[in-house]
C-alpha atoms as a PDB file:
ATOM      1  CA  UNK A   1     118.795 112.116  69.656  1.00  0.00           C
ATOM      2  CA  UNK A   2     116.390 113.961  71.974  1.00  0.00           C
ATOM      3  CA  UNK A   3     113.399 112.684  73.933  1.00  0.00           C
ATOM      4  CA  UNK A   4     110.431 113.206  71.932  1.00  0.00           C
ATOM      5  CA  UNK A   5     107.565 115.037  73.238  1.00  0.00           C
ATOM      6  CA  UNK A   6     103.645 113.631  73.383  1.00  0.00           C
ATOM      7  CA  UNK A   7     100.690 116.071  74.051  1.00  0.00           C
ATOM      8  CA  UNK A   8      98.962 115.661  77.655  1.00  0.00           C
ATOM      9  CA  UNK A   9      96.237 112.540  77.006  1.00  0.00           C
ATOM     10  CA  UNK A  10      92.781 114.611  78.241  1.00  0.00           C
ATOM     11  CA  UNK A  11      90.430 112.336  76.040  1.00  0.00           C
ATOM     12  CA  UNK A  12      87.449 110.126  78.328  1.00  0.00           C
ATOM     13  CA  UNK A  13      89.600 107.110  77.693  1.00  0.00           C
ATOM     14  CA  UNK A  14      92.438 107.976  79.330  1.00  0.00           C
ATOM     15  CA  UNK A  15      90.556 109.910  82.157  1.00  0.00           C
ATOM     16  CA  UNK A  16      88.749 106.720  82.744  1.00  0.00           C
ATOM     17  CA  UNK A  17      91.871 104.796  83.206  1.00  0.00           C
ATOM     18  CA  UNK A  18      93.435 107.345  85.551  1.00  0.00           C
ATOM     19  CA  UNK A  19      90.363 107.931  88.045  1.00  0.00           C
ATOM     20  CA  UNK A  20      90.546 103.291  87.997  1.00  0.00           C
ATOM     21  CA  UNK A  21      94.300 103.586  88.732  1.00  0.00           C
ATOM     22  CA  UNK A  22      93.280 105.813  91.394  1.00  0.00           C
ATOM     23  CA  UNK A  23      90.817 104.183  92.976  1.00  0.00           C
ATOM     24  CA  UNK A  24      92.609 100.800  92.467  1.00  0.00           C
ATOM     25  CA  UNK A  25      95.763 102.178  94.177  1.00  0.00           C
ATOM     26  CA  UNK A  26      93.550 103.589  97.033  1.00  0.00           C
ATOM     27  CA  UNK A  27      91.720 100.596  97.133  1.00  0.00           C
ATOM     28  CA  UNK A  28      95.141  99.010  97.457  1.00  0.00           C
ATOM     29  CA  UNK A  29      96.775 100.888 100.132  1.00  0.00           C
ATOM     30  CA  UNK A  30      93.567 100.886 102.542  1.00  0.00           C
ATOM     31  CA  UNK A  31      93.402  97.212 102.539  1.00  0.00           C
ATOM     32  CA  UNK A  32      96.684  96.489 102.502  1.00  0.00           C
ATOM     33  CA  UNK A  33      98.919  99.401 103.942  1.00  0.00           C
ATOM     34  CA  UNK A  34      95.515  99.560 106.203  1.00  0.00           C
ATOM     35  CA  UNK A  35      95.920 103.416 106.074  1.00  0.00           C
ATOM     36  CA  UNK A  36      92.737 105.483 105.372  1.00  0.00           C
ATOM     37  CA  UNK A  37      94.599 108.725 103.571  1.00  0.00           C
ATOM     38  CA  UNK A  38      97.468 106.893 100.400  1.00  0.00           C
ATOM     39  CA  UNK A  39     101.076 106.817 102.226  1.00  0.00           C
ATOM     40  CA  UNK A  40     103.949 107.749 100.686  1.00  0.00           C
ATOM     41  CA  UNK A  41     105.039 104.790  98.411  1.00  0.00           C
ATOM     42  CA  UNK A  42     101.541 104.573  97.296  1.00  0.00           C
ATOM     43  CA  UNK A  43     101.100 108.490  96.614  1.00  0.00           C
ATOM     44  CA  UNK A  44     104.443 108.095  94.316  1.00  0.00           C
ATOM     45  CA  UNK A  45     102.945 105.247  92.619  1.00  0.00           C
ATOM     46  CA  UNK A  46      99.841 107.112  91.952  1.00  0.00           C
ATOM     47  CA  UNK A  47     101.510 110.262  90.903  1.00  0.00           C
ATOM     48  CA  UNK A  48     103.798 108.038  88.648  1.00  0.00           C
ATOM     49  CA  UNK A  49     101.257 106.279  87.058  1.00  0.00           C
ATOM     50  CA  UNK A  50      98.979 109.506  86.288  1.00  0.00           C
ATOM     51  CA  UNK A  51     101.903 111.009  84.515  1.00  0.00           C
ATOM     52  CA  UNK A  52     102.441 108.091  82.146  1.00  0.00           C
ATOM     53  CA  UNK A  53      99.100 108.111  80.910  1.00  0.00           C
ATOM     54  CA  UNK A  54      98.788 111.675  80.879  1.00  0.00           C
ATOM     55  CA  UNK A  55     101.819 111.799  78.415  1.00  0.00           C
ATOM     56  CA  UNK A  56     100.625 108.056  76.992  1.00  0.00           C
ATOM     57  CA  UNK A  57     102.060 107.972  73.297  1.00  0.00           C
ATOM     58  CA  UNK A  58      99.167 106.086  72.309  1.00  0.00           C
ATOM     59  CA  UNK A  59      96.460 108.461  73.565  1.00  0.00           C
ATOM     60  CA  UNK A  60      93.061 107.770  73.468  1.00  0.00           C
ATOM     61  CA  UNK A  61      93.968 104.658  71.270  1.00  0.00           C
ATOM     62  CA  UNK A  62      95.515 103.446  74.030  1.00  0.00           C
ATOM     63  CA  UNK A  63      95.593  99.062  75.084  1.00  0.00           C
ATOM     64  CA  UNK A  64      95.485  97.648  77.999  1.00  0.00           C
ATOM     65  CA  UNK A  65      98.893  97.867  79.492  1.00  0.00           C
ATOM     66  CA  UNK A  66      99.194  94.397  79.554  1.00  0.00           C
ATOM     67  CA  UNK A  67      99.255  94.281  75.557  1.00  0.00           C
ATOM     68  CA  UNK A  68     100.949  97.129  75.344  1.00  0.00           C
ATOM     69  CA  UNK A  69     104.236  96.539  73.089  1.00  0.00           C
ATOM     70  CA  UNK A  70     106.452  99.885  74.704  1.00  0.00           C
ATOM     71  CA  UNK A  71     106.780  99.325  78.238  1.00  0.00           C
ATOM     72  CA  UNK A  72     106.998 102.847  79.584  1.00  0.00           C
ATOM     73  CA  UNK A  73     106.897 102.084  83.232  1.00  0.00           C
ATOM     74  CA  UNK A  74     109.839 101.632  84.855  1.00  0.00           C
ATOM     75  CA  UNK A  75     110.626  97.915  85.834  1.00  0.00           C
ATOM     76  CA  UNK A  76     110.317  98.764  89.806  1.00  0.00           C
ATOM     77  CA  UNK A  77     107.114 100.269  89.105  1.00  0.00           C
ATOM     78  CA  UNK A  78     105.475  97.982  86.801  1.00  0.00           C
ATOM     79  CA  UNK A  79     106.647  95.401  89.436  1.00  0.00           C
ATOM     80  CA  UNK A  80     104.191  97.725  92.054  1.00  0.00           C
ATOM     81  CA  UNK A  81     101.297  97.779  89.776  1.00  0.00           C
ATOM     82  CA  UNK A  82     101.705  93.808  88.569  1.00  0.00           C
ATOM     83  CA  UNK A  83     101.695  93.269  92.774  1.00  0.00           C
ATOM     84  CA  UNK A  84      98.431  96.174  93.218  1.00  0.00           C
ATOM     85  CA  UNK A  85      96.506  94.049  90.173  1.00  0.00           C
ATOM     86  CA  UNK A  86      97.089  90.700  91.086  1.00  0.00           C
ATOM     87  CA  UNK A  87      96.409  91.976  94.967  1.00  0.00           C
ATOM     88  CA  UNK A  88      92.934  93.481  94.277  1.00  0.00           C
ATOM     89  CA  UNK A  89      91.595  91.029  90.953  1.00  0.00           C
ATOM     90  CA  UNK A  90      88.924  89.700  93.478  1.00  0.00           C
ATOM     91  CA  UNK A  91      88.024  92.742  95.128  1.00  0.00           C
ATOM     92  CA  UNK A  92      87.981  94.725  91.755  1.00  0.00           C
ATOM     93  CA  UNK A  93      85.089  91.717  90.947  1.00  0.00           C
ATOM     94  CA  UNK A  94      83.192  93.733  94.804  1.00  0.00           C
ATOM     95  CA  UNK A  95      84.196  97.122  93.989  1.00  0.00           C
ATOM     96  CA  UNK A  96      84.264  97.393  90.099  1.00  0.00           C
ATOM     97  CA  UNK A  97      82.439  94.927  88.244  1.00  0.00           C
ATOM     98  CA  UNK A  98      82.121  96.823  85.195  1.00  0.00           C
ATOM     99  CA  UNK A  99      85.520  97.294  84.715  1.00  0.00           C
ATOM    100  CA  UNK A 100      86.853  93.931  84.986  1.00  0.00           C
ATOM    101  CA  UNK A 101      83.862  92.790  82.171  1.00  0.00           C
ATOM    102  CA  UNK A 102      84.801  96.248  79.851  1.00  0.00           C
ATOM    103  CA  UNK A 103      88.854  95.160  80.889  1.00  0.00           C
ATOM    104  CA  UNK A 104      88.226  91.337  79.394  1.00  0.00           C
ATOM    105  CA  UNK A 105      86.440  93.031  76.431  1.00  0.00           C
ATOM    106  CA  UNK A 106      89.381  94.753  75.352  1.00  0.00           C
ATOM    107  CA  UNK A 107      91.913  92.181  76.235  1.00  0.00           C
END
């Protein structure tokens, strides 16, 4: 059995989500890595995550990840983003308040 193939996710939906995982990772690793340009670890987790919703099986139909029945994040990396979310749910409140209300919309 072979890995099945998904077409690259370009729908608004899914950019959306990308440029917030972006920004939240950013957001992230300045306050808490207290670097201005992402280091390392959080460049890999950034490139990571933009790859798994590029290639998203769900596409533009997409949930939130957190009622999303396939996990397709590795555990160490879902482990990063659970830490990133839970780090920055105030400061998304400061720095994205639009997301958070659209985020418990969908939940």
């Amino acid at each position: 059995m072979g890995a099945r193939l998904y077409e690259l996710n370009t729908g608004p939906n899914i950019l959306k989500e990308k440029e917030l995982v972006k920004q939240m990772i950013e957001l992230y690793c300045h306050k808490e890595h207290h670097h201005e340009q992402l280091c390392n670890e959080c460049q890999e987790l950034r490139n990571y995550c933009l790859l798994k919703l590029s290639f998203c099986r769900f596409g533009e139909n997409k949930p939130t990840c957190s009622n999303c029945k396939v996990y397709c994040f590795s555990p160490i990396y879902r482990q990063k983003m659970d830490t990133i979310i839970r780090y920055l749910g105030p400061w998304l409140l400061v720095y994205h308040p639009i997301f958070i209300f659209k985020y418990v919309l969908n939940k």
